[in-house]
N, C-alpha and C. Protein backbone atom coordinates (compact mmCIF):
# COMPACT_ATOMS: atom_id res chain seq x y z
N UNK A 1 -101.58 -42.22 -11.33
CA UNK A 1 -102.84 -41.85 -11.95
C UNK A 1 -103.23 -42.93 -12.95
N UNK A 2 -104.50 -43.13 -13.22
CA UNK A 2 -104.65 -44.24 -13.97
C UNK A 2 -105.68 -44.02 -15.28
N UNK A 3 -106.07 -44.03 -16.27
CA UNK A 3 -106.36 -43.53 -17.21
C UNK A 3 -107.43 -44.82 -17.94
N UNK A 4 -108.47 -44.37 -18.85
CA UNK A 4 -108.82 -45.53 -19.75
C UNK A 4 -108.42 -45.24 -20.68
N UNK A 5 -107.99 -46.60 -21.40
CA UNK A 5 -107.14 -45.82 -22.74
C UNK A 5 -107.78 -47.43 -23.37
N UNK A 6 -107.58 -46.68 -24.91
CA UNK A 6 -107.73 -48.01 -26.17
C UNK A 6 -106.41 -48.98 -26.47
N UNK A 7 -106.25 -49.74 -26.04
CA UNK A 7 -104.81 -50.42 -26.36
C UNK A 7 -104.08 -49.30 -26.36
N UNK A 8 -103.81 -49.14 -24.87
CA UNK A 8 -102.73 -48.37 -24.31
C UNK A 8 -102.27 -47.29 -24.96
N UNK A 9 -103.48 -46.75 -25.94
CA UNK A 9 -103.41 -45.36 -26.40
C UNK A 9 -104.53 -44.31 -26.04
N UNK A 10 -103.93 -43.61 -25.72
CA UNK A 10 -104.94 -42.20 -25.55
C UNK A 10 -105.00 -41.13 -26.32
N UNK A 11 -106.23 -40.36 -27.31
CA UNK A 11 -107.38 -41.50 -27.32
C UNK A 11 -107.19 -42.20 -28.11
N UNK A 12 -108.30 -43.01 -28.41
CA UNK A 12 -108.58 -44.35 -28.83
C UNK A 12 -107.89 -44.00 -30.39
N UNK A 13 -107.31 -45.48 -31.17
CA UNK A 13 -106.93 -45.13 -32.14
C UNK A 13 -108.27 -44.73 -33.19
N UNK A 14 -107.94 -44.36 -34.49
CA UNK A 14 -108.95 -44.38 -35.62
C UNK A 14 -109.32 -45.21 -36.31
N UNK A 15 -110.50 -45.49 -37.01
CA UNK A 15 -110.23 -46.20 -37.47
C UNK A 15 -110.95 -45.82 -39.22
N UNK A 16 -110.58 -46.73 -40.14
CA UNK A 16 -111.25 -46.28 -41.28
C UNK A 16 -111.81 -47.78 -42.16
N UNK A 17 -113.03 -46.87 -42.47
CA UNK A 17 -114.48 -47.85 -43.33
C UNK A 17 -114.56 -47.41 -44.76
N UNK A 18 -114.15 -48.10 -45.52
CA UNK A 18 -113.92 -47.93 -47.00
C UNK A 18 -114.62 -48.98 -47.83
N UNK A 19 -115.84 -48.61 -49.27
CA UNK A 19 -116.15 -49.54 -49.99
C UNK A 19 -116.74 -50.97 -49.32
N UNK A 20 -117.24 -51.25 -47.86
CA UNK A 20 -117.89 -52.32 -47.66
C UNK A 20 -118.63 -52.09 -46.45
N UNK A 21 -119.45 -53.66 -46.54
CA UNK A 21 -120.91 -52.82 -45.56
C UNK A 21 -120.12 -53.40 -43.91
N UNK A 22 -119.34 -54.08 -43.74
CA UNK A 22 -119.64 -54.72 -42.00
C UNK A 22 -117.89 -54.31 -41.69
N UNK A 23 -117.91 -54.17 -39.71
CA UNK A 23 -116.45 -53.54 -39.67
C UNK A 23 -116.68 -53.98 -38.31
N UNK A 24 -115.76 -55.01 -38.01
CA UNK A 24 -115.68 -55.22 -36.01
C UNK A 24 -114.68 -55.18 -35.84
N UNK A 25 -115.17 -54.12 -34.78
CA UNK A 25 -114.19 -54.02 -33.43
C UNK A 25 -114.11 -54.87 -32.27
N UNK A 26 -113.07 -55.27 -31.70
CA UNK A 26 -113.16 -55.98 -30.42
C UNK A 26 -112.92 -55.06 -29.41
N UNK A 27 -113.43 -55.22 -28.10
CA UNK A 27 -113.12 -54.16 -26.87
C UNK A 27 -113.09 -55.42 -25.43
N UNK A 28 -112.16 -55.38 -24.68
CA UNK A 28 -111.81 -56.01 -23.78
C UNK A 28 -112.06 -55.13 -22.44
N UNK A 29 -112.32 -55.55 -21.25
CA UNK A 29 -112.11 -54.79 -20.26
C UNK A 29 -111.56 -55.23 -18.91
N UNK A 30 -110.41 -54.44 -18.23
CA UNK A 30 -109.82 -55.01 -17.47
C UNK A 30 -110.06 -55.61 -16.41
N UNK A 31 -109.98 -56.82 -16.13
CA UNK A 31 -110.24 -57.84 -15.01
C UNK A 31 -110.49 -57.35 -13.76
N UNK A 32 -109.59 -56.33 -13.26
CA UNK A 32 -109.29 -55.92 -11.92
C UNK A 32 -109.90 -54.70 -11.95
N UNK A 33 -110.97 -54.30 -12.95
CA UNK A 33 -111.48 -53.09 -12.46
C UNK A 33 -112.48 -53.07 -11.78
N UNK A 34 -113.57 -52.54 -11.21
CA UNK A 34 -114.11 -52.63 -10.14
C UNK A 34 -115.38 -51.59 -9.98
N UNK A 35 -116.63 -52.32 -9.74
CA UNK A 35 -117.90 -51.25 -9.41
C UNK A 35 -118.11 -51.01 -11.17
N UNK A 36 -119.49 -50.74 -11.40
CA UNK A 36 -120.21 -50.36 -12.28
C UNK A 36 -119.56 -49.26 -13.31
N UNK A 37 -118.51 -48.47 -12.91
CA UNK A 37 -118.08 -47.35 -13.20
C UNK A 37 -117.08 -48.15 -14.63
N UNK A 38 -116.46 -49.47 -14.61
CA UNK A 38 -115.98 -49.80 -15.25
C UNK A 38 -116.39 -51.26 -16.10
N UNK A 39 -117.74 -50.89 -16.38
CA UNK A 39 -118.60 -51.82 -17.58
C UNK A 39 -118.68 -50.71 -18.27
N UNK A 40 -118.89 -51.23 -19.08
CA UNK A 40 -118.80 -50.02 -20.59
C UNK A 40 -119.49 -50.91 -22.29
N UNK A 41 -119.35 -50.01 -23.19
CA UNK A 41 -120.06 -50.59 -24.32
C UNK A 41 -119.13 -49.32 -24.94
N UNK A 42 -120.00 -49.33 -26.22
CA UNK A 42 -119.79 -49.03 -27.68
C UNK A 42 -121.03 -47.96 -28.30
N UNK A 43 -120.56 -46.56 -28.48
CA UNK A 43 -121.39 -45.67 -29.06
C UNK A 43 -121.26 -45.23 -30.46
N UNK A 44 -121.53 -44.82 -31.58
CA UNK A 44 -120.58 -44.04 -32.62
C UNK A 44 -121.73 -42.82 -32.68
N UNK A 45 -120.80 -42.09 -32.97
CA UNK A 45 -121.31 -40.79 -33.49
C UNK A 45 -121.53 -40.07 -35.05
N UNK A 46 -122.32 -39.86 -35.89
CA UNK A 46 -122.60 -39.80 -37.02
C UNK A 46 -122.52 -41.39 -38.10
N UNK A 47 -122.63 -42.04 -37.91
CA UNK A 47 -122.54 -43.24 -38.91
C UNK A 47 -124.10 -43.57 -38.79
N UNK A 48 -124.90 -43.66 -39.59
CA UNK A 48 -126.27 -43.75 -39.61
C UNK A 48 -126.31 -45.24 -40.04
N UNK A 49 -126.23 -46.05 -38.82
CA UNK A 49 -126.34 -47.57 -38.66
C UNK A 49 -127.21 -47.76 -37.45
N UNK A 50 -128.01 -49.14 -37.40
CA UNK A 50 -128.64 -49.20 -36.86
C UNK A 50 -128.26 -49.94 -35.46
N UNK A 51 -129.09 -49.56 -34.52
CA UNK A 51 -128.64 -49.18 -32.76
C UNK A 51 -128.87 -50.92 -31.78
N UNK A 52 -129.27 -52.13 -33.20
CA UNK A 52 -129.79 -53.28 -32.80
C UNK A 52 -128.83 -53.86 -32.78
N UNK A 53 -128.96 -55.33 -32.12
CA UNK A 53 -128.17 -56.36 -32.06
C UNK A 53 -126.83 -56.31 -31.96
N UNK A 54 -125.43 -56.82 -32.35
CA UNK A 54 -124.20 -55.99 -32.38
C UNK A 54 -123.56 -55.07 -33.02
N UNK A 55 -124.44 -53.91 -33.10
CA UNK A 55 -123.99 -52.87 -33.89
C UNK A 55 -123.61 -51.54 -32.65
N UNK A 56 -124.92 -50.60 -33.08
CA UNK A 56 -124.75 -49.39 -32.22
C UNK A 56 -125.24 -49.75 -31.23
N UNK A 57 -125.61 -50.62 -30.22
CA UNK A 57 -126.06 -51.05 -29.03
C UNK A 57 -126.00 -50.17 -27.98
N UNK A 58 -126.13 -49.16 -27.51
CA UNK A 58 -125.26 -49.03 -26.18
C UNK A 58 -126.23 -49.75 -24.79
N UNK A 59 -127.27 -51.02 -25.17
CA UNK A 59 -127.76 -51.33 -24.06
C UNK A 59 -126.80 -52.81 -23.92
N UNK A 60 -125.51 -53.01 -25.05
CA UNK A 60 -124.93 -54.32 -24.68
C UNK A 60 -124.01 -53.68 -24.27
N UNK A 61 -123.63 -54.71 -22.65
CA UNK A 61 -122.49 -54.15 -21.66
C UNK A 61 -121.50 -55.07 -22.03
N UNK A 62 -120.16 -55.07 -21.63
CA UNK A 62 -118.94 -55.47 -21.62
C UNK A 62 -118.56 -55.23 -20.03
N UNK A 63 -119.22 -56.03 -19.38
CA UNK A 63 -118.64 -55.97 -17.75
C UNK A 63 -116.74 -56.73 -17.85
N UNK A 64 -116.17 -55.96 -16.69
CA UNK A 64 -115.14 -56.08 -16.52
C UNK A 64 -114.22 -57.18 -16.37
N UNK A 65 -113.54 -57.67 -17.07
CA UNK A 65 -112.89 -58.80 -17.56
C UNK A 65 -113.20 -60.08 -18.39
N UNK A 66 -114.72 -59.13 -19.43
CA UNK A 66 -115.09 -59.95 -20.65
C UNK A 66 -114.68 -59.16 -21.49
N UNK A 67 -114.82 -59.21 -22.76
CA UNK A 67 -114.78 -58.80 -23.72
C UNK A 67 -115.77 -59.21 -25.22
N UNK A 68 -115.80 -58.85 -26.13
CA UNK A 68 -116.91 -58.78 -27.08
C UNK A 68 -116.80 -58.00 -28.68
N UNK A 69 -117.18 -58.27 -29.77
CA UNK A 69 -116.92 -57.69 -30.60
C UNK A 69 -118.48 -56.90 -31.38
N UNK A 70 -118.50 -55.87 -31.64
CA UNK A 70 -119.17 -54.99 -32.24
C UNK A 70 -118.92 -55.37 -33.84
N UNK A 71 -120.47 -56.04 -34.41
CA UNK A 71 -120.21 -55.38 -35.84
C UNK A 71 -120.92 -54.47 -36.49
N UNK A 72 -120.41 -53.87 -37.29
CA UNK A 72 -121.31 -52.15 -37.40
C UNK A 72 -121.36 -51.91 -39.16
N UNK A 73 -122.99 -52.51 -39.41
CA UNK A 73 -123.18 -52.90 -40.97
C UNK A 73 -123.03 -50.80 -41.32
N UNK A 74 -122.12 -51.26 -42.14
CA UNK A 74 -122.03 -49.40 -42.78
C UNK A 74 -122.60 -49.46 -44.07
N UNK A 75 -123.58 -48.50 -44.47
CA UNK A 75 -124.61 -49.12 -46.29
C UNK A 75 -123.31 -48.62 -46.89
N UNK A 76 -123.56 -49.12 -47.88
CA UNK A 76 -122.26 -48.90 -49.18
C UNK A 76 -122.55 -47.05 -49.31
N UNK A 77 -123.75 -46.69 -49.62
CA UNK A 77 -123.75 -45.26 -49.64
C UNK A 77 -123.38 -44.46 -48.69
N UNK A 78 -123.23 -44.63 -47.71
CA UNK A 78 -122.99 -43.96 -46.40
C UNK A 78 -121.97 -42.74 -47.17
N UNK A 79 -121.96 -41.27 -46.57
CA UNK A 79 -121.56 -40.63 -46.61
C UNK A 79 -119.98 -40.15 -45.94
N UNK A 80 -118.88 -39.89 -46.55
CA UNK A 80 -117.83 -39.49 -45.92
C UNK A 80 -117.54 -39.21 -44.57
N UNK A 81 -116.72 -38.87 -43.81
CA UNK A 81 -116.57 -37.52 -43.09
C UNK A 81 -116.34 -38.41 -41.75
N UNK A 82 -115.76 -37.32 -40.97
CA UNK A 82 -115.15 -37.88 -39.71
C UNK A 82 -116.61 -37.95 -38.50
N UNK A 83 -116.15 -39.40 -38.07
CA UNK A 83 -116.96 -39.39 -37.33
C UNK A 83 -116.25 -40.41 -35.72
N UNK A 84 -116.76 -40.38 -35.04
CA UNK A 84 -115.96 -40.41 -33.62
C UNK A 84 -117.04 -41.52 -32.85
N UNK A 85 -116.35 -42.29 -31.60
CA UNK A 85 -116.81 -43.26 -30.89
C UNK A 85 -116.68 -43.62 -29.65
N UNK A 86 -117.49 -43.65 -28.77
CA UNK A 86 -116.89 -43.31 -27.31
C UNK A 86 -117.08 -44.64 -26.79
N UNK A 87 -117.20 -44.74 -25.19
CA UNK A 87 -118.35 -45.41 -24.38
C UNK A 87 -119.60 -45.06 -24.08
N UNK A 88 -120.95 -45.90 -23.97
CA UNK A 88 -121.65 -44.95 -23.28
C UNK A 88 -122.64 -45.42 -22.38
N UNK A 89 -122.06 -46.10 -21.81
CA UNK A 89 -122.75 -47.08 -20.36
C UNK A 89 -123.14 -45.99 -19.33
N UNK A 90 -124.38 -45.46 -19.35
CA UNK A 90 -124.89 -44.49 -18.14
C UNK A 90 -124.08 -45.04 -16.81
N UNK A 91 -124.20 -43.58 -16.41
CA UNK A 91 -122.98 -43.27 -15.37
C UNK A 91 -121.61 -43.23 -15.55
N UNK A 92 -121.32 -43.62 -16.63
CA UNK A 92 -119.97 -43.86 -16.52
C UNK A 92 -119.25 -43.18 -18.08
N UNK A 93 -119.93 -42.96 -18.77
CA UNK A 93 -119.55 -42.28 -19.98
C UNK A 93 -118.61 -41.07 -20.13
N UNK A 94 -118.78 -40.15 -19.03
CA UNK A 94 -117.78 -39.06 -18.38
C UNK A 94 -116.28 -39.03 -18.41
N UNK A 95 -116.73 -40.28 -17.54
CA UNK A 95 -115.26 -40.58 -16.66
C UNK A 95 -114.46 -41.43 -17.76
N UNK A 96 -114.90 -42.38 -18.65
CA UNK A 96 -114.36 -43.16 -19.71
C UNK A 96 -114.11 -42.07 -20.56
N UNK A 97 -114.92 -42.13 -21.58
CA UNK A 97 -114.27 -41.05 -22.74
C UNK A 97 -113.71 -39.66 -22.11
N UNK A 98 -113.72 -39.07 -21.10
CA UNK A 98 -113.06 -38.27 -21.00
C UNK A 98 -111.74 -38.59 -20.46
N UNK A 99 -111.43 -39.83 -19.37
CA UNK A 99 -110.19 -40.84 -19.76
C UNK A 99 -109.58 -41.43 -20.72
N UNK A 100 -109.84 -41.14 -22.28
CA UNK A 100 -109.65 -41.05 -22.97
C UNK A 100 -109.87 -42.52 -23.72
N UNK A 101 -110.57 -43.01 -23.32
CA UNK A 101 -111.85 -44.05 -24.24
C UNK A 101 -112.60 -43.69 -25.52
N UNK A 102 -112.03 -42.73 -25.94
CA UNK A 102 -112.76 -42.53 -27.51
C UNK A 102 -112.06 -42.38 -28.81
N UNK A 103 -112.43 -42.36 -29.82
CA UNK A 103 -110.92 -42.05 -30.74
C UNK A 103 -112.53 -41.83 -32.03
């Protein structure tokens, strides 16, 4: 069985944004994967940042065996609280984060 996982964890690890505005992530995707089902991007959920350029994008893809880094300006005020991050490349958002692509 074969799974999407974040650096070979399922799910994705956490991560934490403290006291400053910018935070990148890198996301890689595996060479040998295959068909549309395995391009993917970068969603977050509650962080009220904006959806342009390399931030919350989900119209920038990461086709399979590139990779790319997300930076995600957080305002200094931004509010606490847990907030979560998937994939979300139409069609394929399902099958990823529910393969456990999110953390």
């Amino acid at each position: 069985m074969q799974v999407l996982l974040k650096n070979n964890l399922g799910p994705g690890p956490g991560y934490e944004a403290c006291n400053f505005n910018n935070t990148q992530l890198g996301l890689f995707m595996n060479p040998d994967a295959i068909c549309d089902l395995n391009t993917t991007n970068f969603h977050v959920h509650g962080l009220h940042v904006s959806p342009e350029g390399d931030s919350d994008n989900i119209f920038k893809k990461v086709a399979p065996g590139n990779s790319t880094k997300f930076t995600i300006q957080i305002p200094k005020n931004h509010m606490g609280g847990t907030h979560w991050y998937h994939p979300h490349h139409h069609h394929a958002t399902a099958a990823q984060a529910g393969g456990g692509a999110h953390g």
